[in-house]
PDB file of N, CA and C in Angstrom:
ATOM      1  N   UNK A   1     -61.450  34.520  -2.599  1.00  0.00           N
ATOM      2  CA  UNK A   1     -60.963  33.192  -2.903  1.00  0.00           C
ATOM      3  C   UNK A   1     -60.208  32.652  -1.699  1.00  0.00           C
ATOM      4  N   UNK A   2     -60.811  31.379  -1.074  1.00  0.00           N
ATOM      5  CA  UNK A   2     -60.091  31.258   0.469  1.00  0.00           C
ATOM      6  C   UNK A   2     -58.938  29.637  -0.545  1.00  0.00           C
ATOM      7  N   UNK A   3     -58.042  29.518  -0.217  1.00  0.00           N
ATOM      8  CA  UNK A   3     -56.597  28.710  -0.122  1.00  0.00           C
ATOM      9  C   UNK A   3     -56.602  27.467   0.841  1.00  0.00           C
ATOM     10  N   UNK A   4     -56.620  26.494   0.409  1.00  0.00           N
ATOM     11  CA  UNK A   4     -56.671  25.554   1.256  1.00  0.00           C
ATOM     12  C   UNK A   4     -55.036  25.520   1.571  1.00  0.00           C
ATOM     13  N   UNK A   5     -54.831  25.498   3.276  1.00  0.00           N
ATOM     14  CA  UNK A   5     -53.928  25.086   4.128  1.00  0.00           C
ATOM     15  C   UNK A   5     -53.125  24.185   3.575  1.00  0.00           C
ATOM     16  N   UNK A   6     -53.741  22.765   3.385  1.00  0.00           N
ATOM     17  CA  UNK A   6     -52.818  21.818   3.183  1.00  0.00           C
ATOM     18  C   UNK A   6     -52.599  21.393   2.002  1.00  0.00           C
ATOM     19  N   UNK A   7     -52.778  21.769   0.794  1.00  0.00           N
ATOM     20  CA  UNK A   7     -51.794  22.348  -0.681  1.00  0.00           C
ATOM     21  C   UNK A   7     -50.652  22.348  -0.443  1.00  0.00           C
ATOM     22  N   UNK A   8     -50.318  23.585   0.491  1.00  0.00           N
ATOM     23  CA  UNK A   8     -48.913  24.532   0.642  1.00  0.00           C
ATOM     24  C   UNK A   8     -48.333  22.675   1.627  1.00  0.00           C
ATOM     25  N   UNK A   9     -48.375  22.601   2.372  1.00  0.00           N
ATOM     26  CA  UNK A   9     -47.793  21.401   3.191  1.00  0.00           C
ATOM     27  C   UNK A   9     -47.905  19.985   2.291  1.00  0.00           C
ATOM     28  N   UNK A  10     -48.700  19.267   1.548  1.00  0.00           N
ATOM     29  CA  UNK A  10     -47.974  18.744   0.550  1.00  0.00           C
ATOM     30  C   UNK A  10     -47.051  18.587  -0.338  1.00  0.00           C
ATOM     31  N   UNK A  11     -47.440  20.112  -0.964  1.00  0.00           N
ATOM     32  CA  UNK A  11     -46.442  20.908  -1.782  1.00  0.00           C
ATOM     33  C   UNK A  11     -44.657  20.692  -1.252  1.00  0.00           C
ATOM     34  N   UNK A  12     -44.895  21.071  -0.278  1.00  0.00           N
ATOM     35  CA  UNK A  12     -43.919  20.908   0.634  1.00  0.00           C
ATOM     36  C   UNK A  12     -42.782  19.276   0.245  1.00  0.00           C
ATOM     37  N   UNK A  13     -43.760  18.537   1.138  1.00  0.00           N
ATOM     38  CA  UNK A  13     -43.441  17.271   1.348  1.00  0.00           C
ATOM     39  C   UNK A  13     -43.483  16.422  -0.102  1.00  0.00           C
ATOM     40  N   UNK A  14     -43.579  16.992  -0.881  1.00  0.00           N
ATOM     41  CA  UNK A  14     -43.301  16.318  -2.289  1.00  0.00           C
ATOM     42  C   UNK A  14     -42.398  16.737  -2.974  1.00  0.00           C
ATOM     43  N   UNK A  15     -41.683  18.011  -2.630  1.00  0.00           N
ATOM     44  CA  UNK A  15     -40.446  18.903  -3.020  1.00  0.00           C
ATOM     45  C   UNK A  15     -39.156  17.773  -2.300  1.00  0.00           C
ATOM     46  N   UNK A  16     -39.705  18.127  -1.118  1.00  0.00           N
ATOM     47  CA  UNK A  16     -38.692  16.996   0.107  1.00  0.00           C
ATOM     48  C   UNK A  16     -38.237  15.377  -0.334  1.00  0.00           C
ATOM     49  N   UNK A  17     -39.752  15.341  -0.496  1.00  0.00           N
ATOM     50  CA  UNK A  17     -39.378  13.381  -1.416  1.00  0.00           C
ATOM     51  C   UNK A  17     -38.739  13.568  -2.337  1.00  0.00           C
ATOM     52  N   UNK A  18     -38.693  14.394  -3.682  1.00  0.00           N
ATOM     53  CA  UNK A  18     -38.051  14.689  -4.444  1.00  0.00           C
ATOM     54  C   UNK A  18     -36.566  14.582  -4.663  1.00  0.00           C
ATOM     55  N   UNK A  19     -36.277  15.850  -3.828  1.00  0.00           N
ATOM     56  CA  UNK A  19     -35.244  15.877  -2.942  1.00  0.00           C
ATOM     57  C   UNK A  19     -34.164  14.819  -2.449  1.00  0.00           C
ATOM     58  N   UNK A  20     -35.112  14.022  -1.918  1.00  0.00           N
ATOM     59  CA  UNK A  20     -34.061  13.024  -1.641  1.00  0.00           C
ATOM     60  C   UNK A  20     -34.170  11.481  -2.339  1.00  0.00           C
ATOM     61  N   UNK A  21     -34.674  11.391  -3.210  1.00  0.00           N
ATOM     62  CA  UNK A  21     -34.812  10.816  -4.698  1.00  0.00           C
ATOM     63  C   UNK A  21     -33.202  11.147  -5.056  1.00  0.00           C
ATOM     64  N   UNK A  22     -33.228  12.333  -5.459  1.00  0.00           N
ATOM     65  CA  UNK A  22     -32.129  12.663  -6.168  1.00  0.00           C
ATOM     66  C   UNK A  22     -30.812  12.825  -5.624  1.00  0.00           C
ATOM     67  N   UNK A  23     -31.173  12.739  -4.415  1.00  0.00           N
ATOM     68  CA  UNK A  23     -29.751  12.661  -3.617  1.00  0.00           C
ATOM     69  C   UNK A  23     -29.592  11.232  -3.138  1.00  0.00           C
ATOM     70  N   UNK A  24     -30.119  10.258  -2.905  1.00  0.00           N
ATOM     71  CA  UNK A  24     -29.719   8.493  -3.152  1.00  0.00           C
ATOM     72  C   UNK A  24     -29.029   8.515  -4.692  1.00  0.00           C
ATOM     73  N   UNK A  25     -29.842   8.574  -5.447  1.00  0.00           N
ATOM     74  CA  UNK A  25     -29.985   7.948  -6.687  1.00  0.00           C
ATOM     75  C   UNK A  25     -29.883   6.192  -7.111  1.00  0.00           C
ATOM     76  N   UNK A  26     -29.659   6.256  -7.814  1.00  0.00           N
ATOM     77  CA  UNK A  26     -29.880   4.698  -8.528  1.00  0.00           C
ATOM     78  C   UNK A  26     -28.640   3.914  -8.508  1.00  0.00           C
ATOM     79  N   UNK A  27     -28.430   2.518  -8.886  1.00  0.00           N
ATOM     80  CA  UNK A  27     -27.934   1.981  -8.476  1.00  0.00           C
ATOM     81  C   UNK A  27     -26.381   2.300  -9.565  1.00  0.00           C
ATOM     82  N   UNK A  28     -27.171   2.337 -10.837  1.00  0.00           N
ATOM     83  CA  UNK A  28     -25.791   3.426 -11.870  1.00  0.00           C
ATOM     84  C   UNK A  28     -25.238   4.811 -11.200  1.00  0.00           C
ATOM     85  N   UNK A  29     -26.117   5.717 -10.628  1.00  0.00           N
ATOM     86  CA  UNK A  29     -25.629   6.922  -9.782  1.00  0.00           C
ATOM     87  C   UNK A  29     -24.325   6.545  -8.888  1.00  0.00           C
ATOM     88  N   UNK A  30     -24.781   5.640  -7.979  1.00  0.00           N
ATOM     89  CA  UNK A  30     -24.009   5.268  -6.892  1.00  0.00           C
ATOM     90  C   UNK A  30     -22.871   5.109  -7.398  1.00  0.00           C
ATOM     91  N   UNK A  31     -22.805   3.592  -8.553  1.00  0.00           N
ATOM     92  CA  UNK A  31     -21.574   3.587  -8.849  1.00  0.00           C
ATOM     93  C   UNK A  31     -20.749   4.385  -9.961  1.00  0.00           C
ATOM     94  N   UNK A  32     -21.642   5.442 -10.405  1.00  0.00           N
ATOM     95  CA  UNK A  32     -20.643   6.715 -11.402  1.00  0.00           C
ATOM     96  C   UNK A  32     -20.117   7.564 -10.371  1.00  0.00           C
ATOM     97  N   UNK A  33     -20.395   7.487  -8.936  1.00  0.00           N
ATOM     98  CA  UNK A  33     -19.922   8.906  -8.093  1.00  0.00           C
ATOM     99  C   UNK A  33     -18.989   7.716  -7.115  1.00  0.00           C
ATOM    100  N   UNK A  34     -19.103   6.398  -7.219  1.00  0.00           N
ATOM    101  CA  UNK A  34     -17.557   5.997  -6.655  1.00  0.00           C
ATOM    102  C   UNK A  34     -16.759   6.010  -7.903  1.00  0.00           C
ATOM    103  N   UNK A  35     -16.957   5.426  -8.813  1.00  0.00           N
ATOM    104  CA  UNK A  35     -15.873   5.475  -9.916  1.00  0.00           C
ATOM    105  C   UNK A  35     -15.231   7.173  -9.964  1.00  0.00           C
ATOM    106  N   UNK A  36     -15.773   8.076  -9.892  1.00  0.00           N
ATOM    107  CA  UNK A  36     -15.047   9.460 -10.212  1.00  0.00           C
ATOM    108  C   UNK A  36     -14.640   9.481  -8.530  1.00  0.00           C
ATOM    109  N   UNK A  37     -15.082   9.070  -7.552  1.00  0.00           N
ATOM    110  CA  UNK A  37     -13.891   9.630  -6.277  1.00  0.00           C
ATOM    111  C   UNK A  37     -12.880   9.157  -6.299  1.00  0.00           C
ATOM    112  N   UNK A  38     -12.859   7.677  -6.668  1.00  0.00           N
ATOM    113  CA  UNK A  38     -11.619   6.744  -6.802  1.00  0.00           C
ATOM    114  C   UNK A  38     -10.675   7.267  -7.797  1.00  0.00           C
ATOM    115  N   UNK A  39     -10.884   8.001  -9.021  1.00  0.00           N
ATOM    116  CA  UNK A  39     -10.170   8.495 -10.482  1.00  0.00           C
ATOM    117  C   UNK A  39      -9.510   9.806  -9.457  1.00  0.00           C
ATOM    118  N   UNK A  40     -10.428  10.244  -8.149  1.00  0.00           N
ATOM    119  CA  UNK A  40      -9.823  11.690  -7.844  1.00  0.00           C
ATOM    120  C   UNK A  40      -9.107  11.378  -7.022  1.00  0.00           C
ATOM    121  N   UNK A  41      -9.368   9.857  -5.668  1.00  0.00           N
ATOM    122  CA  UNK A  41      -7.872   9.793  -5.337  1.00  0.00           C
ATOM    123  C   UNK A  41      -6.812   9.228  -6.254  1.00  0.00           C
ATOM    124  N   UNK A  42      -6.955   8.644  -6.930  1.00  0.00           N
ATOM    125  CA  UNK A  42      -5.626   8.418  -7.576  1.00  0.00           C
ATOM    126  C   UNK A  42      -5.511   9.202  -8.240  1.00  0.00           C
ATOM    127  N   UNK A  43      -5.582  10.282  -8.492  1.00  0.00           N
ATOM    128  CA  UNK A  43      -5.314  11.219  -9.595  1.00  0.00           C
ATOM    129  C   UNK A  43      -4.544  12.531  -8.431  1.00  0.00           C
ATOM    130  N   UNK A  44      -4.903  12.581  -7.248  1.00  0.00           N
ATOM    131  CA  UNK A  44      -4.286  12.991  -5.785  1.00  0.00           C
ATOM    132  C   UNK A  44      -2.606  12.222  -5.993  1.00  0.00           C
ATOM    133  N   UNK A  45      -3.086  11.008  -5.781  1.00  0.00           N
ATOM    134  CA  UNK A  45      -1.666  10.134  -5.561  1.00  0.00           C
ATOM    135  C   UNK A  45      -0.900  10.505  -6.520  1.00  0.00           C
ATOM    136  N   UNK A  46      -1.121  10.199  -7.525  1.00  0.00           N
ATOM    137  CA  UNK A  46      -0.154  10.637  -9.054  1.00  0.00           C
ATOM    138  C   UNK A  46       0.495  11.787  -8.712  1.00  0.00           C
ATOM    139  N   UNK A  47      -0.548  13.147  -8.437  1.00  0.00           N
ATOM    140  CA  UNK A  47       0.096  14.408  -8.115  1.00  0.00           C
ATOM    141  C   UNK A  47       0.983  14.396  -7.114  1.00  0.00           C
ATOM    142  N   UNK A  48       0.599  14.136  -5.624  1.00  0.00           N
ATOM    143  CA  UNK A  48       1.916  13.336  -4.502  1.00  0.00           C
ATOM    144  C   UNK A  48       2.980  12.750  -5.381  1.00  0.00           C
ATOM    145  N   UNK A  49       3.046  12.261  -5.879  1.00  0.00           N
ATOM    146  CA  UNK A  49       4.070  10.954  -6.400  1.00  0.00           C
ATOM    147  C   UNK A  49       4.880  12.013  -7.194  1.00  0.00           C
ATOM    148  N   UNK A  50       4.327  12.826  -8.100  1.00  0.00           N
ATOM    149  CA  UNK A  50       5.236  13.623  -8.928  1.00  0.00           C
ATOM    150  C   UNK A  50       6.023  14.932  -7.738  1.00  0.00           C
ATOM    151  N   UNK A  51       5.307  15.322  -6.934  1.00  0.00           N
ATOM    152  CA  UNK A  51       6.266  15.843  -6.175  1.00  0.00           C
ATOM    153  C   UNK A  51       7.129  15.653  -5.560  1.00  0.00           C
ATOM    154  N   UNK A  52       6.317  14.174  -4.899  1.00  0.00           N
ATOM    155  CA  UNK A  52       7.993  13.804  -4.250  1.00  0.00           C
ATOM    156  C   UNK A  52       9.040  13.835  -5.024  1.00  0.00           C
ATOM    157  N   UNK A  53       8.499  13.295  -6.078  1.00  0.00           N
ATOM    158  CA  UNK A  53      10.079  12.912  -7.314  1.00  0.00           C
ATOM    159  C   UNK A  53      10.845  14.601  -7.382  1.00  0.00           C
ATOM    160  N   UNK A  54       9.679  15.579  -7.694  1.00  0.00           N
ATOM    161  CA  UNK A  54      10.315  16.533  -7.840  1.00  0.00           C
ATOM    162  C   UNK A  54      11.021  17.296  -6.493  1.00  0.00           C
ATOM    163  N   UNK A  55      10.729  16.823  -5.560  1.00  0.00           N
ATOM    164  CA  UNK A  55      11.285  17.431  -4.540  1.00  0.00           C
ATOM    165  C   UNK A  55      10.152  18.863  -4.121  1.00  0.00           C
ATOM    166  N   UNK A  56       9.016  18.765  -4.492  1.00  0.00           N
ATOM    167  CA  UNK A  56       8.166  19.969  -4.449  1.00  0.00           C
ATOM    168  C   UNK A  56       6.766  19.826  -2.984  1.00  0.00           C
ATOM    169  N   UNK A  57       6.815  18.470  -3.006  1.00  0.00           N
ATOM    170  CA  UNK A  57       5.921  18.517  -1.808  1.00  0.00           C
ATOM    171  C   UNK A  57       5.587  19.067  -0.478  1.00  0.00           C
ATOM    172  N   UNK A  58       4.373  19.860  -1.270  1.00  0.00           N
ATOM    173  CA  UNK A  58       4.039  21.055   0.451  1.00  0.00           C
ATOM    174  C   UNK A  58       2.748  20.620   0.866  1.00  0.00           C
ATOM    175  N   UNK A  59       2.288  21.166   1.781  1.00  0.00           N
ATOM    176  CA  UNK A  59       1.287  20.965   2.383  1.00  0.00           C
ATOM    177  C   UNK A  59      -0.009  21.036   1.859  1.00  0.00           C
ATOM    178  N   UNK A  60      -0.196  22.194   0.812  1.00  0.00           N
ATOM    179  CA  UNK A  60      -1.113  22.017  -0.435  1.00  0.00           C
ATOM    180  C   UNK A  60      -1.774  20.660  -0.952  1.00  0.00           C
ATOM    181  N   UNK A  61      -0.582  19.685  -1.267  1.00  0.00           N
ATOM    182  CA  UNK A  61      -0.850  18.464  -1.517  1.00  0.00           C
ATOM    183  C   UNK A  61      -1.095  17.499  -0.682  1.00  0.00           C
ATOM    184  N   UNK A  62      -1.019  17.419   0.624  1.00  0.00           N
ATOM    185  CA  UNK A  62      -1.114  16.359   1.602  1.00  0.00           C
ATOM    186  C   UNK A  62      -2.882  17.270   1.899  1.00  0.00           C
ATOM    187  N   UNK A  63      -3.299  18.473   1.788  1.00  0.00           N
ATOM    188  CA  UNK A  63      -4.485  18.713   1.915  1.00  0.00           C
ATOM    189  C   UNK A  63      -5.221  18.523   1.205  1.00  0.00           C
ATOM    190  N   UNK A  64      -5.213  18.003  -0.097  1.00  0.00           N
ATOM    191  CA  UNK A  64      -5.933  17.844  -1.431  1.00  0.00           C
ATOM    192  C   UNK A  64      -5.931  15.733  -0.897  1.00  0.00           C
ATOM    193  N   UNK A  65      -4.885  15.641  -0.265  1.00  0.00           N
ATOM    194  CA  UNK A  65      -5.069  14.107  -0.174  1.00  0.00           C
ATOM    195  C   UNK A  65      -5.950  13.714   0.951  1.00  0.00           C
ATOM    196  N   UNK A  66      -6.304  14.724   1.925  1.00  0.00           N
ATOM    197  CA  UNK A  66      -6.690  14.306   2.600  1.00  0.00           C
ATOM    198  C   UNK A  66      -7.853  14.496   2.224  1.00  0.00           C
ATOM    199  N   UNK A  67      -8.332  15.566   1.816  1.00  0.00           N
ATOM    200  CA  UNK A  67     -10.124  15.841   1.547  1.00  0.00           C
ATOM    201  C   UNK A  67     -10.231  14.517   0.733  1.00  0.00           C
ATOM    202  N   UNK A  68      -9.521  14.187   0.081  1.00  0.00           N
ATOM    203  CA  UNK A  68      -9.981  13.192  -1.161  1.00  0.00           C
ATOM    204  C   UNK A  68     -10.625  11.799  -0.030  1.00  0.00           C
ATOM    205  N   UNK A  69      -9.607  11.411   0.841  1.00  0.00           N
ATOM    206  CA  UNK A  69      -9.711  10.037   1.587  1.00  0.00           C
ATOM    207  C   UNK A  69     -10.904  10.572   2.185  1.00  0.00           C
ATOM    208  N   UNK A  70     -10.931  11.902   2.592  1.00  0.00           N
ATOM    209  CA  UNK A  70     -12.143  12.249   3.440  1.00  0.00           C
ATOM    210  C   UNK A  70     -13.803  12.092   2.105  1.00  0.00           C
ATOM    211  N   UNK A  71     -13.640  12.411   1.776  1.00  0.00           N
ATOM    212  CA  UNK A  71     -14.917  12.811   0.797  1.00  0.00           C
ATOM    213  C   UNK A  71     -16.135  11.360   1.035  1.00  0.00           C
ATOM    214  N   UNK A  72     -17.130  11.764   1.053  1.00  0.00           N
ATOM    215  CA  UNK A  72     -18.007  10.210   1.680  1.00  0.00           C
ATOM    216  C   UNK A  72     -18.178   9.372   0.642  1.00  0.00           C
ATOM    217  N   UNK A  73     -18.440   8.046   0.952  1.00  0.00           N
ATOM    218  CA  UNK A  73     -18.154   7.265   0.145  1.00  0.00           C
ATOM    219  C   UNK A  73     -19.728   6.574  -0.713  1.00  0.00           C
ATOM    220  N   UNK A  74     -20.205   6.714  -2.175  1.00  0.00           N
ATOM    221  CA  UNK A  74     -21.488   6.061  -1.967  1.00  0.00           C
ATOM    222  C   UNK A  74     -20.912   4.474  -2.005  1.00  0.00           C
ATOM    223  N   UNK A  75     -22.064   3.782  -1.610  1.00  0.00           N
ATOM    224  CA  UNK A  75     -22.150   2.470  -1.484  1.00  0.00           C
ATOM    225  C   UNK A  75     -22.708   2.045  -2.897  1.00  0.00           C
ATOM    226  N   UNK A  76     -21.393   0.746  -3.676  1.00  0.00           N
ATOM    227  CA  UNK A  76     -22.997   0.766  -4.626  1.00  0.00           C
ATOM    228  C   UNK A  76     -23.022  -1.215  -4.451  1.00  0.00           C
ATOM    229  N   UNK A  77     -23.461  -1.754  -4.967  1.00  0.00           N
ATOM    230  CA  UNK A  77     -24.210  -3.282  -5.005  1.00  0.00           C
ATOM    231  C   UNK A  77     -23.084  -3.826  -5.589  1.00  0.00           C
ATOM    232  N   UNK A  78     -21.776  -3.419  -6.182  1.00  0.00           N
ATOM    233  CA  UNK A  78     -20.889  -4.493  -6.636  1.00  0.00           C
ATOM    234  C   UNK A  78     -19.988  -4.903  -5.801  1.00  0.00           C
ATOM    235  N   UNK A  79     -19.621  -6.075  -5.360  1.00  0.00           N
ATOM    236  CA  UNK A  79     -18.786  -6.739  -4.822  1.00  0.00           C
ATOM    237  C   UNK A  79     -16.767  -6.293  -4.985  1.00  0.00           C
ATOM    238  N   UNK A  80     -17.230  -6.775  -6.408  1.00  0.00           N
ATOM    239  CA  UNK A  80     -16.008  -6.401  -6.868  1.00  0.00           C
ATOM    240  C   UNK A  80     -15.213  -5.221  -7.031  1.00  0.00           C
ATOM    241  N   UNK A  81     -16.145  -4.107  -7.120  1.00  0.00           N
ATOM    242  CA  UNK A  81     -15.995  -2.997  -6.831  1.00  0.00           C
ATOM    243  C   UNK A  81     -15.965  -2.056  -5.571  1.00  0.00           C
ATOM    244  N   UNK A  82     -16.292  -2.414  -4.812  1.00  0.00           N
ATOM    245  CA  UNK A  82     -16.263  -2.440  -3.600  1.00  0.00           C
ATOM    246  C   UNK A  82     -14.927  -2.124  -2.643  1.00  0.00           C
ATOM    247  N   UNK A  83     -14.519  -3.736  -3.215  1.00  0.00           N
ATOM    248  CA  UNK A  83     -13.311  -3.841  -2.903  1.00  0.00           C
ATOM    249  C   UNK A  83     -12.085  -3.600  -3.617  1.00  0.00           C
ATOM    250  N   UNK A  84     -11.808  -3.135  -4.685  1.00  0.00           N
ATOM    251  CA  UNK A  84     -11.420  -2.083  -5.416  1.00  0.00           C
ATOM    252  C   UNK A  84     -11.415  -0.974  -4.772  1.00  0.00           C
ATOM    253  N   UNK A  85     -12.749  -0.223  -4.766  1.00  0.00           N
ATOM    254  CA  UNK A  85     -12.263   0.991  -3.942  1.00  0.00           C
ATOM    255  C   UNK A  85     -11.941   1.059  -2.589  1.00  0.00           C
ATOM    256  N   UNK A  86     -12.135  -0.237  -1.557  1.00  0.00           N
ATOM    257  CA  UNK A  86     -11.344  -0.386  -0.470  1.00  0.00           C
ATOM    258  C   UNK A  86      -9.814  -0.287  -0.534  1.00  0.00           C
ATOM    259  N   UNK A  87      -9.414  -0.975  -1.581  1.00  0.00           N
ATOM    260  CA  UNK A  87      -7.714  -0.726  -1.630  1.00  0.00           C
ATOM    261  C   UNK A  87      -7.572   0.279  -2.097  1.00  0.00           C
ATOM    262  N   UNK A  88      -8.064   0.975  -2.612  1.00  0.00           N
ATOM    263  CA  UNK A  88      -7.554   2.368  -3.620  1.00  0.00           C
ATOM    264  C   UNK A  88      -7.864   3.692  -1.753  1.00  0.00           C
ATOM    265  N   UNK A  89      -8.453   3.696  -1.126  1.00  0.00           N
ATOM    266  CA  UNK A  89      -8.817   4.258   0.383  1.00  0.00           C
ATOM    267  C   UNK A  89      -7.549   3.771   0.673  1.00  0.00           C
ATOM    268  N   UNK A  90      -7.470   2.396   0.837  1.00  0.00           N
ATOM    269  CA  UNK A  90      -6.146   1.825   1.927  1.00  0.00           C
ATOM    270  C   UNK A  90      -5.157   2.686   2.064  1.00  0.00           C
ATOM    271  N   UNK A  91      -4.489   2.529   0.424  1.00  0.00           N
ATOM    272  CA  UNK A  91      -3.723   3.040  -0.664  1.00  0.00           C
ATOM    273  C   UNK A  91      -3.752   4.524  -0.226  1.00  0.00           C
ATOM    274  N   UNK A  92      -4.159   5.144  -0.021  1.00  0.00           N
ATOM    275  CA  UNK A  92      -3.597   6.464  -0.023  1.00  0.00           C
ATOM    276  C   UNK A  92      -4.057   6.833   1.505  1.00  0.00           C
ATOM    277  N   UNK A  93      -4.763   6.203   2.550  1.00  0.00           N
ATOM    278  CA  UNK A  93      -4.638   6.206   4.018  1.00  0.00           C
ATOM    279  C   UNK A  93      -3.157   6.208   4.157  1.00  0.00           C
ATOM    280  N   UNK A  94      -2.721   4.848   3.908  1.00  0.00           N
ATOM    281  CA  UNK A  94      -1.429   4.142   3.896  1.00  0.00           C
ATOM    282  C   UNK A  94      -0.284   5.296   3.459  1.00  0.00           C
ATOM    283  N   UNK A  95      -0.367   6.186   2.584  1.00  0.00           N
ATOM    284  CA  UNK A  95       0.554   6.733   2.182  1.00  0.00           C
ATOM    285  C   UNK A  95       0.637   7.961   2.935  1.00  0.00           C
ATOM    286  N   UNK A  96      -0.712   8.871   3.310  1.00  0.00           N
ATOM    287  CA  UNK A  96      -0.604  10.086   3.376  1.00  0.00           C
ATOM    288  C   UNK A  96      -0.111   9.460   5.367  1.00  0.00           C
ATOM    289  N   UNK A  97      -0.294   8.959   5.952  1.00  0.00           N
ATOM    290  CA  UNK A  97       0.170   8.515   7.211  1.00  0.00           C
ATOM    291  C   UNK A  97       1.460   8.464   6.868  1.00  0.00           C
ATOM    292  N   UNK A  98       2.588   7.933   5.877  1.00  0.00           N
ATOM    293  CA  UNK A  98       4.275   7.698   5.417  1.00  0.00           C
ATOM    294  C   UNK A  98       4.684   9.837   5.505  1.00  0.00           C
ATOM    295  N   UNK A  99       3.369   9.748   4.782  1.00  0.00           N
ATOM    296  CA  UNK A  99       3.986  11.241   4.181  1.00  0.00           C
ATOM    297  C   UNK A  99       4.236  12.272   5.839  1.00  0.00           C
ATOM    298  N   UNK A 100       2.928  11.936   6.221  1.00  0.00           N
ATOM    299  CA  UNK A 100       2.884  12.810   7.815  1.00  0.00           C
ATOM    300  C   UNK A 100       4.088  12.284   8.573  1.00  0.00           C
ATOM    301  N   UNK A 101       3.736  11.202   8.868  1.00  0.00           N
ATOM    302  CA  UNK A 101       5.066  10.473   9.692  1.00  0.00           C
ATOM    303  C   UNK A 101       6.462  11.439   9.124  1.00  0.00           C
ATOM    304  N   UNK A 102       6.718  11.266   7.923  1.00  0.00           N
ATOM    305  CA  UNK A 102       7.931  11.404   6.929  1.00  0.00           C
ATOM    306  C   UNK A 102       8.206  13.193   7.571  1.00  0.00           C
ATOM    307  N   UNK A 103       7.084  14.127   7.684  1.00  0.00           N
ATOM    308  CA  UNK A 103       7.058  15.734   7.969  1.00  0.00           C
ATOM    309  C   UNK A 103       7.395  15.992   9.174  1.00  0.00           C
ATOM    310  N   UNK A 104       6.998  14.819  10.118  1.00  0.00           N
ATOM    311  CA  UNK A 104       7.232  15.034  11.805  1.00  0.00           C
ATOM    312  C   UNK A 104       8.583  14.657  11.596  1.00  0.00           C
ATOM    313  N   UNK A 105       9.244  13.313  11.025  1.00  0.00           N
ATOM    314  CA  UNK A 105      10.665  13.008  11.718  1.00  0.00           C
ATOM    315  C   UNK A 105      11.668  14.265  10.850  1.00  0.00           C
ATOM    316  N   UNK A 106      11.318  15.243  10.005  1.00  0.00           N
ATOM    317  CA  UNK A 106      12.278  16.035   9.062  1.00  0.00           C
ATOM    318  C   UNK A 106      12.494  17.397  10.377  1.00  0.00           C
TER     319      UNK A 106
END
């Protein structure tokens, strides 16, 4: 029984399209994976915010803030949302820079 060659190399390249199907996703995808980064930085900030109050803030937390600002951003088609999660980025750029600043002058 001889195997045709280019099976296996379709095969291939339809795994691949696949693939990255599911890693775009749709235009609901996009915006369910900004809505949960935005819930995780502010849900970062909250945690910051309660330490400062408590006087507990270590470095633990300024690293959890930073992956968060770091984490990539999807793009999705709403305007309004958009810019929402531009200030909610600002928003904790803005802070974790107070907080660093705040560690160098101590």
């Amino acid at each position: 029984m001889k195997v045709n060659g280019t099976n296996g190399v379709a095969g291939v390249a339809s795994v691949d399209a696949l693939l990255a199907l599911q890693d775009v996703g749709g235009p609901l995808e996009r915006r369910r994976r900004a809505f949960g980064r935005a819930g995780r930085i502010l849900d970062v900030l909250d945690d910051v915010k309660v330490a400062l109050l408590d006087g507990a803030l270590d470095g633990g937390d300024l690293d959890r803030l930073r992956r968060a600002i770091r984490d990539e951003r999807s793009q999705t088609d709403d305007p309004g949302l958009e810019a929402l999660l531009d200030q909610i980025e600002t928003r904790a750029a803005v802070e974790m820079a107070k907080l660093e600043q705040g560690g160098r002058a101590a």
